[in-house]
Every structure is written in structure tokens, then in C-alpha cells.
N, C-alpha and C. Protein backbone atom coordinates (compact mmCIF):
# COMPACT_ATOMS: atom_id res chain seq x y z
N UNK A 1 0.84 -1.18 0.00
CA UNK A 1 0.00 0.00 0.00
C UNK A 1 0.89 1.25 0.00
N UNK A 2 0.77 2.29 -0.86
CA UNK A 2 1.10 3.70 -1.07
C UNK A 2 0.51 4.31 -0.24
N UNK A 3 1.59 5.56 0.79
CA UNK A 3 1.09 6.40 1.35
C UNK A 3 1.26 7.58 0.10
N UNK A 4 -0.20 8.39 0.74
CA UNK A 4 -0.02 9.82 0.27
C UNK A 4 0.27 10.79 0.75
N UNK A 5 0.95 11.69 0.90
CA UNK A 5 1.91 12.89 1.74
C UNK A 5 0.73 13.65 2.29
N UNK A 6 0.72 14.04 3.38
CA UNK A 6 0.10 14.73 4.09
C UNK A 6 -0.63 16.42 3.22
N UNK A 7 0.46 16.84 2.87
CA UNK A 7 0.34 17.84 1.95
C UNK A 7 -0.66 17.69 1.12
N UNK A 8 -0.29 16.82 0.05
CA UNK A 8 -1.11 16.19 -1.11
C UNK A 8 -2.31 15.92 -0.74
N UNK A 9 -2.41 15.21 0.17
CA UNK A 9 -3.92 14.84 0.72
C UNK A 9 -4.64 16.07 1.30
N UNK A 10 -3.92 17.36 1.62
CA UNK A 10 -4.71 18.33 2.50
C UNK A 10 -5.10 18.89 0.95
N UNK A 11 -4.25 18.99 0.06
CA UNK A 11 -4.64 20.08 -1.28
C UNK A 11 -6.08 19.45 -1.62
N UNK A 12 -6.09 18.22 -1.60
CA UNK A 12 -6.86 17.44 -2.86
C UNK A 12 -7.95 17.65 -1.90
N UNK A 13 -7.92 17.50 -0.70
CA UNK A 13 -9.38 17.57 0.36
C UNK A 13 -9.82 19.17 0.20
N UNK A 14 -8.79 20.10 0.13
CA UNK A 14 -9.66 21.40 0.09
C UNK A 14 -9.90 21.99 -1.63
N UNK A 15 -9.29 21.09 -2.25
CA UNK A 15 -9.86 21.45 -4.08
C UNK A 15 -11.44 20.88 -3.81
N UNK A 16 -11.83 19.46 -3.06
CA UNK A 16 -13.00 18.77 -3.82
C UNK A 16 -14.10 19.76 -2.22
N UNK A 17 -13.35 20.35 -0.99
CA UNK A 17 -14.38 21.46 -0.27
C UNK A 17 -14.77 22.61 -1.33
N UNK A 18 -14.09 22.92 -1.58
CA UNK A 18 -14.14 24.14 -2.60
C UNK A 18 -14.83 24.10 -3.70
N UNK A 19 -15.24 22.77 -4.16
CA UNK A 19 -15.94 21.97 -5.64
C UNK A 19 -15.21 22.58 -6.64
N UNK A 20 -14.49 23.78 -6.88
CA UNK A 20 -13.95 23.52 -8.42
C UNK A 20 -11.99 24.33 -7.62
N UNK A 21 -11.57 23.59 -8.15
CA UNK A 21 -10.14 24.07 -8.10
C UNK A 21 -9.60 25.84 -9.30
N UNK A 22 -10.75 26.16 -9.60
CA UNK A 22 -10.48 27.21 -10.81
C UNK A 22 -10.02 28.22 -9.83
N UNK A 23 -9.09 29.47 -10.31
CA UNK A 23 -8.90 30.55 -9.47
C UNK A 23 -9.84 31.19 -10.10
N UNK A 24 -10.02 32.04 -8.71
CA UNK A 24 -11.20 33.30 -8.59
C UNK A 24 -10.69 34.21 -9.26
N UNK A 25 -12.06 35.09 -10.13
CA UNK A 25 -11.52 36.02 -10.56
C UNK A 25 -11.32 37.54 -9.51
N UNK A 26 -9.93 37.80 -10.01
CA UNK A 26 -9.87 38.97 -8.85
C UNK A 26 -10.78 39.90 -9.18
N UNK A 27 -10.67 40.41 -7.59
CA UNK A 27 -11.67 41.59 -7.54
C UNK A 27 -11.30 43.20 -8.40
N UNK A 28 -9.52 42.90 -8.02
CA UNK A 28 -9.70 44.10 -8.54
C UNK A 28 -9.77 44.47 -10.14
N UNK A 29 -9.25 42.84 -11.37
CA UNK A 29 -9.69 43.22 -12.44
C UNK A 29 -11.10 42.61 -12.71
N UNK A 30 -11.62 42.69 -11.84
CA UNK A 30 -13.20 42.92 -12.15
C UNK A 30 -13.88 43.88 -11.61
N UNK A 31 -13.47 45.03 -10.91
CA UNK A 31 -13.81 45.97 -10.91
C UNK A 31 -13.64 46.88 -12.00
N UNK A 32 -12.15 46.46 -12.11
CA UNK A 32 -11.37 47.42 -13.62
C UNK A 32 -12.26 47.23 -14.92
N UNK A 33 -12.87 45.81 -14.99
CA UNK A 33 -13.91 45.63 -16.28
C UNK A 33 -15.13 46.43 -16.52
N UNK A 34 -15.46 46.12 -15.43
CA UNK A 34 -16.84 46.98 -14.90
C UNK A 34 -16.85 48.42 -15.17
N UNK A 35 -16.01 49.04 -14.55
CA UNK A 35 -15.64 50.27 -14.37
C UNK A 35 -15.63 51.15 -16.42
N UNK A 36 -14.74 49.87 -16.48
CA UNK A 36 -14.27 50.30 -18.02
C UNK A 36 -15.78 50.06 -19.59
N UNK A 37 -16.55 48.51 -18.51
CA UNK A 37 -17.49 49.25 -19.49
C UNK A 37 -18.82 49.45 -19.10
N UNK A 38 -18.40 50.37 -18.34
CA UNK A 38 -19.75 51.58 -17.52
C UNK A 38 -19.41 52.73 -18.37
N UNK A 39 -18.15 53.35 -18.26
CA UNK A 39 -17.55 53.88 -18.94
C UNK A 39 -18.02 54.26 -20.70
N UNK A 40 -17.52 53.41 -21.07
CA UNK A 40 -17.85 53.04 -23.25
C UNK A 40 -19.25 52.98 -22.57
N UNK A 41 -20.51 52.38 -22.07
CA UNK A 41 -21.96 52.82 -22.67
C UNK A 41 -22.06 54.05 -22.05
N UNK A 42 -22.04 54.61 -21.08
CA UNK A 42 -21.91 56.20 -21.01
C UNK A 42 -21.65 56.75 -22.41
N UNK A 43 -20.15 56.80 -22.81
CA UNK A 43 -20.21 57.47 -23.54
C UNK A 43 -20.68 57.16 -25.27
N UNK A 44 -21.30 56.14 -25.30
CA UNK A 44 -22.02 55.33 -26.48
C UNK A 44 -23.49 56.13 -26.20
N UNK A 45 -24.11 56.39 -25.33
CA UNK A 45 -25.04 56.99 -24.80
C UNK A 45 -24.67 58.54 -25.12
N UNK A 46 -23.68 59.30 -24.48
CA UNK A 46 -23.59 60.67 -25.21
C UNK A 46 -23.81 60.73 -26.58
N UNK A 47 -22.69 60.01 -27.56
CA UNK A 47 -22.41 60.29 -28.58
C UNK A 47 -23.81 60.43 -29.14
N UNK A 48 -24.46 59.16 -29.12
CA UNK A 48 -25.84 58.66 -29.44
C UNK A 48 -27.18 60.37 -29.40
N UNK A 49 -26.48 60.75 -28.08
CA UNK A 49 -27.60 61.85 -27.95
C UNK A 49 -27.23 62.99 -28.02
N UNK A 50 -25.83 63.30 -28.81
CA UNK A 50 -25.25 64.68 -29.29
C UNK A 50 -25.91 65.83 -29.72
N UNK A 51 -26.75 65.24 -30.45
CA UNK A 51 -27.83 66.46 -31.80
C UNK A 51 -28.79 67.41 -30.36
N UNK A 52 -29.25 66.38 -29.27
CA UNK A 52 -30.26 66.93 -27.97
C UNK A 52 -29.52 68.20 -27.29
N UNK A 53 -28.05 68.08 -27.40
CA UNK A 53 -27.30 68.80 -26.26
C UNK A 53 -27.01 70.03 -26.45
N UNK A 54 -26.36 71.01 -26.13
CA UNK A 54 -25.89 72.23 -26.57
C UNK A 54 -24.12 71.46 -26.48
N UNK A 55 -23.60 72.33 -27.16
CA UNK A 55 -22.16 71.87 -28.02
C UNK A 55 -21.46 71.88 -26.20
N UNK A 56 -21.91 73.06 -25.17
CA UNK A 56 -20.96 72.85 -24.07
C UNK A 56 -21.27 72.22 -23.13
N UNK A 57 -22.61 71.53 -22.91
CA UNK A 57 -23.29 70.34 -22.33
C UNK A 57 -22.24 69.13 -23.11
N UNK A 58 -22.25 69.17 -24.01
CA UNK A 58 -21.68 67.77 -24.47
C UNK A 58 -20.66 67.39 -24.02
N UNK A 59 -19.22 68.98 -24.04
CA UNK A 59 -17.96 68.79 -23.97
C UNK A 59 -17.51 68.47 -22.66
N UNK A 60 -18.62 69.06 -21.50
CA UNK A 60 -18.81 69.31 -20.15
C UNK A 60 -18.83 68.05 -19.64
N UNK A 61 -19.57 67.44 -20.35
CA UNK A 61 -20.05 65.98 -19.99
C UNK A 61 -19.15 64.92 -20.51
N UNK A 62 -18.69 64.87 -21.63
CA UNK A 62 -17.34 64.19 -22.28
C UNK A 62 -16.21 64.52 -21.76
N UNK A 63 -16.25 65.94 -20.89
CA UNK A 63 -14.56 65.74 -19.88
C UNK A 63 -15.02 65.18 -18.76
N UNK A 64 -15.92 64.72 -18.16
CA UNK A 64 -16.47 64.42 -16.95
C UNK A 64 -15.82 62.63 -17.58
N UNK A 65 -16.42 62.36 -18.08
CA UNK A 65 -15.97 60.97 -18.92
C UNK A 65 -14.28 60.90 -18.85
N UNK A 66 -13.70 61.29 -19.46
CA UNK A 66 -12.41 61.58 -20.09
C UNK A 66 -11.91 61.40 -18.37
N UNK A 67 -11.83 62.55 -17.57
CA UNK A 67 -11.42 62.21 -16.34
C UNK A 67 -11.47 61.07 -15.58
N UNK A 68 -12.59 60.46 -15.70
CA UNK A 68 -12.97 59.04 -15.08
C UNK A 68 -12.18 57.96 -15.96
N UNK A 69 -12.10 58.10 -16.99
CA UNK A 69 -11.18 57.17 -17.66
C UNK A 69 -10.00 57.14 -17.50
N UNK A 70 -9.34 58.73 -17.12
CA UNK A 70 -7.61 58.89 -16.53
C UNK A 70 -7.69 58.10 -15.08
N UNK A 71 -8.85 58.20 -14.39
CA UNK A 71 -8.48 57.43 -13.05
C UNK A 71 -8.70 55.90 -13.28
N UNK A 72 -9.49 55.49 -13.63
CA UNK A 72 -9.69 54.51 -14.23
C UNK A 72 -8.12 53.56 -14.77
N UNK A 73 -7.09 54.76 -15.52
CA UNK A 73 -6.08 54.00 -15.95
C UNK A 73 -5.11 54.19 -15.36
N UNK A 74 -5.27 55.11 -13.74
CA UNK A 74 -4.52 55.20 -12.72
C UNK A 74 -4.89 54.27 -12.11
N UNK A 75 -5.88 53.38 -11.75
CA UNK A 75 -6.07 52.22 -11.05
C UNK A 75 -5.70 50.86 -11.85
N UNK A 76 -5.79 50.88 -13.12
CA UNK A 76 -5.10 49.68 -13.89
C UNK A 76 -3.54 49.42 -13.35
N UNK A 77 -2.61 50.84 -13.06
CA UNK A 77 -1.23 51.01 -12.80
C UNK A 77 -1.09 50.31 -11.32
N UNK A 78 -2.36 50.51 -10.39
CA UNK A 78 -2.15 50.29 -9.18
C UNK A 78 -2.92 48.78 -9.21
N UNK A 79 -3.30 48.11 -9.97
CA UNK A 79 -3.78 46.43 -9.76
C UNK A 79 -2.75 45.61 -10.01
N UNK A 80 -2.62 45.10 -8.69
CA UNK A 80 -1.91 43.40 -9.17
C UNK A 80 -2.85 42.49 -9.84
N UNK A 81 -2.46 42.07 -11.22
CA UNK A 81 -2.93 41.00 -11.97
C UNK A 81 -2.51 39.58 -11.68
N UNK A 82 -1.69 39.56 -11.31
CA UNK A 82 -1.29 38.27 -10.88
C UNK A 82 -0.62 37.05 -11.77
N UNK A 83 -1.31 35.89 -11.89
CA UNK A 83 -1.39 35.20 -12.88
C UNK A 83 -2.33 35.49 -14.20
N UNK A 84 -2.92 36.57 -14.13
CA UNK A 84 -4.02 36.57 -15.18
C UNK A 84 -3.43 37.48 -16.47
N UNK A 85 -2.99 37.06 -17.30
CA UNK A 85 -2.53 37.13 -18.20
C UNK A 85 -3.25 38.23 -19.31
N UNK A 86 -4.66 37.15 -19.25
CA UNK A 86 -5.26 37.87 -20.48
C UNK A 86 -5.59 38.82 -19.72
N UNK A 87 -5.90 39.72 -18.83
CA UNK A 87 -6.69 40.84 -18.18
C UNK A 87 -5.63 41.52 -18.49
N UNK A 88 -4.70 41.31 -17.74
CA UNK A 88 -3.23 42.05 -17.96
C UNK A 88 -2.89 42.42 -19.11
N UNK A 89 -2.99 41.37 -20.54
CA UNK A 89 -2.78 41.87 -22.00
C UNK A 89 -3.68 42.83 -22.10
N UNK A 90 -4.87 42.56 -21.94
CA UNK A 90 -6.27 43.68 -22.43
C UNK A 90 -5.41 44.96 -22.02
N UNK A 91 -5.15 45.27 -20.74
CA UNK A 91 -5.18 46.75 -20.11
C UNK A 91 -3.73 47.09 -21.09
N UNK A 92 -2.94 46.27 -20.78
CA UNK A 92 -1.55 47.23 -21.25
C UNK A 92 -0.97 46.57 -22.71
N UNK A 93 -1.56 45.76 -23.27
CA UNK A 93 -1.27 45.63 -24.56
C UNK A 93 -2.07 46.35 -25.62
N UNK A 94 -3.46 46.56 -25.51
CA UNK A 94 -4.17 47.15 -25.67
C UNK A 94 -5.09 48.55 -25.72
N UNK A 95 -5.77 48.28 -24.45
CA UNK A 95 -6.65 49.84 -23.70
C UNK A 95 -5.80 50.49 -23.22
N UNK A 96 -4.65 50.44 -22.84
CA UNK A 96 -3.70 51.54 -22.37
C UNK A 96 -2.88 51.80 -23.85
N UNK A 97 -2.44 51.37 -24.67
CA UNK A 97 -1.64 51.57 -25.63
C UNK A 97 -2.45 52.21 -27.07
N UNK A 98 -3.66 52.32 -27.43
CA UNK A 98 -4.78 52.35 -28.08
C UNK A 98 -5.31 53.51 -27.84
N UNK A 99 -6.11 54.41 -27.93
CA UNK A 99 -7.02 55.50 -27.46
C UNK A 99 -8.54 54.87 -27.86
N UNK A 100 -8.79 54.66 -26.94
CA UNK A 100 -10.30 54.46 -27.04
C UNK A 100 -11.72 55.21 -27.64
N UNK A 101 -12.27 55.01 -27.22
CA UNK A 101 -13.79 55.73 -27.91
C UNK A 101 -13.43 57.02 -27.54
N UNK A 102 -13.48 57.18 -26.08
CA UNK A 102 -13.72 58.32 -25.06
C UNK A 102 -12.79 59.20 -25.77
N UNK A 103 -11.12 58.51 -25.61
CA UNK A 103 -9.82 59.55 -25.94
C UNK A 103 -10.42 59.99 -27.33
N UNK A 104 -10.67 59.30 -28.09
CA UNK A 104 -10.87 59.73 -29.83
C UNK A 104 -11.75 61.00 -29.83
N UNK A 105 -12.97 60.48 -29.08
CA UNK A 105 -13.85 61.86 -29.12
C UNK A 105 -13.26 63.31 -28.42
N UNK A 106 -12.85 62.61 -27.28
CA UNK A 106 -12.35 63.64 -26.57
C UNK A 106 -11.18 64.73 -27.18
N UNK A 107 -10.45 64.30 -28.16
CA UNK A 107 -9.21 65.00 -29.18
C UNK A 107 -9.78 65.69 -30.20
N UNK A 108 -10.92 64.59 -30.55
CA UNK A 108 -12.03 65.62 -31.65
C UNK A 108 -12.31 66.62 -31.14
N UNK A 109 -12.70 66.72 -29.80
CA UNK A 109 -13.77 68.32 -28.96
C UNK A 109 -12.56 69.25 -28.79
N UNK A 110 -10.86 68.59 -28.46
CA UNK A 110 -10.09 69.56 -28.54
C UNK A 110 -9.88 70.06 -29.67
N UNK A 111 -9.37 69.16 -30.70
CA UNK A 111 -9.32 70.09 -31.55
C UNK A 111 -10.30 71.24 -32.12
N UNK A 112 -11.35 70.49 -32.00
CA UNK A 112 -12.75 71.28 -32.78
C UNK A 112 -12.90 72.66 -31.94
N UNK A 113 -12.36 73.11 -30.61
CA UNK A 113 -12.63 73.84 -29.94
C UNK A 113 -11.08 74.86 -30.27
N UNK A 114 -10.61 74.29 -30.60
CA UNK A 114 -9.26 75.21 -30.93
C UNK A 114 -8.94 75.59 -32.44
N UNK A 115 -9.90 74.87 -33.16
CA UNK A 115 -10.07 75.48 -34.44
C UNK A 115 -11.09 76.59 -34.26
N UNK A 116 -12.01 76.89 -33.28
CA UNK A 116 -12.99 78.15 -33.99
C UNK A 116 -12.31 79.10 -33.71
């Protein structure tokens, strides 16, 4: 008869307490998801209702956006990802390296405001 190491036997007893051995997704890049797309329908929602607004309601409201997205990618800087790879590619291979919806519009309202 084979013994099994004490160790081994404590892992395997708290994988089948636990019912699935998968790691949890962290909290904090699932806040960061959330956050990010609360974010894009907000501003899928402005764009959408541009023609309703006056031109400085819009811009007012698209830097209100724009700001939340700089903190937003001040908290990406401050998350440990851990093992999670793909979360980690998304933010900094990607949404940090990319300009998004928000940035795009938001460069449009600068420029457009420094051309009149």
C-alpha cells in the first residue's frame, strides 16, 4: 500500500471542499472591467444623444468621462494582476496603448474647440 503525503492529501481535500479548483476572478480586475465598461456605454449613450445637447453640455459631460477614464487608468497602474494574463494583456497591450472611444472623441472636442 502507497502512502499519500500529508500535503497532497490536505490540497486534494480542500480542491474537492471548494468543488472547483479554478482561481477566482480577482476583484480588482473585475472591478477594472466593470468600471471600463460603464464607462464606453456612457459614452455610447452621449455620442448617441449629441444632436439633444448644446455643443458645451456635451464637452462638459465628455470631460467628466475623459477624467474618469484617466483614473480609471490610474487604477489599472495600481492592480496586481497576478497570474491573469489575459486581463493584464487587455489593459496594457491594448486599452492603455490604443485610445479608445472616449480619448478619440475627446481629441475631436479639442481640436474642434481650438479650431474656432
Amino acid at each position: 500500500m502507497r502512502l499519500i503525503p500529508y500535503s497532497a492529501f490536505m490540497s486534494g481535500l480542500l480542491c474537492l471542499l471548494t468543488v472547483s479548483c479554478k482561481n477566482t476572478v480577482n476583484p480588482c480586475v473585475q472591478s477594472l472591467v466593470k468600471r471600463d465598461n460603464e464607462l464606453a456605454r456612457q459614452a455610447d449613450s452621449l455620442i448617441r444623444n449629441r444632436g439633444e445637447m448644446t455643443p458645451e453640455a456635451y464637452r462638459a459631460a465628455f470631460e467628466i468621462l475623459h477624467t474618469e477614464e484617466k483614473r480609471l487608468f490610474l487604477d489599472v497602474d495600481n492592480c496586481d494582476f497576478g497570474e491573469d494574463m489575459s486581463a493584464y494583456n487587455y489593459w496594457y497591450r491594448g486599452r492603455l496603448k490604443f485610445p479608445g472611444k472616449i480619448e478619440q472623441e475627446w481629441q475631436f472636442l479639442v481640436r474642434d474647440s481650438t479650431n474656432k
